[in-house]
Protein backbone atom coordinates (compact mmCIF):
# COMPACT_ATOMS: atom_id res chain seq x y z
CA UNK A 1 7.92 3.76 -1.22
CA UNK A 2 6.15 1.74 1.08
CA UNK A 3 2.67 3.37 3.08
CA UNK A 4 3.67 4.59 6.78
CA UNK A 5 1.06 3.75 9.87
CA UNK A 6 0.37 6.84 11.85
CA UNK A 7 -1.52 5.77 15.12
CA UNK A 8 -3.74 8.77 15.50
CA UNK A 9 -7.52 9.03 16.24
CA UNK A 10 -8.29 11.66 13.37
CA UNK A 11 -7.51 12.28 9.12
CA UNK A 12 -6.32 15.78 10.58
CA UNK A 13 -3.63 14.66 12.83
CA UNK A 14 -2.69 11.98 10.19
CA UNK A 15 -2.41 14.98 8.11
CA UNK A 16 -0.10 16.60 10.21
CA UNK A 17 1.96 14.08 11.03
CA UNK A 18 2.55 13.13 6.97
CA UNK A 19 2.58 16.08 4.81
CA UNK A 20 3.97 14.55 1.92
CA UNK A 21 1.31 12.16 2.05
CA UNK A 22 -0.97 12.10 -1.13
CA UNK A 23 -3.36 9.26 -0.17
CA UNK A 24 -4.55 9.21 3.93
CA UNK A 25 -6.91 6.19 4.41
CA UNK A 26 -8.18 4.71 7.97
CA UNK A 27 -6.52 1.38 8.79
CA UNK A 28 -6.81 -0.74 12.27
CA UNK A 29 -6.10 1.82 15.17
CA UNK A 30 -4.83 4.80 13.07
CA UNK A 31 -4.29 5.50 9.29
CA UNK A 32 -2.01 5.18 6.31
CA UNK A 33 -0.67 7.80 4.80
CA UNK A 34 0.84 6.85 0.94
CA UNK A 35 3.03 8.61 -1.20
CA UNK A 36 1.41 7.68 -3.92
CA UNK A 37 -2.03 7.37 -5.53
CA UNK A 38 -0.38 3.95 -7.45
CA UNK A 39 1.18 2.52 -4.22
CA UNK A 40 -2.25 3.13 -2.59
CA UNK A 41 -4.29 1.32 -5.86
CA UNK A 42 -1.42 -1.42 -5.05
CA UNK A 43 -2.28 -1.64 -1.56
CA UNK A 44 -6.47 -1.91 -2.42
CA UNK A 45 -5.61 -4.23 -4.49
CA UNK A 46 -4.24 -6.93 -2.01
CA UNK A 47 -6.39 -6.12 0.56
């Protein structure tokens, strides 16, 4: 699956919001929350 954008201003609300999240990392104005650690590596990857 693909990584959904939470716009947030803290991990814990992220958190909240995605519970089925396995990887939460801080992107532009909010975070990503993947449900994967192999979709996140993916996502490193291309940055």
């Amino acid at each position: 699956m693909r990584p959904t954008f939470i716009p947030c201003a803290s991990r814990s609300t992220a958190k909240r919001h995605a519970p089925w999240a396995v990887v939460i990392t801080r992107a532009d104005g909010g975070f990503l929350a993947f449900d994967s650690v192999t979709t996140h590596a993916t996502w490193r990857r291309q940055k």
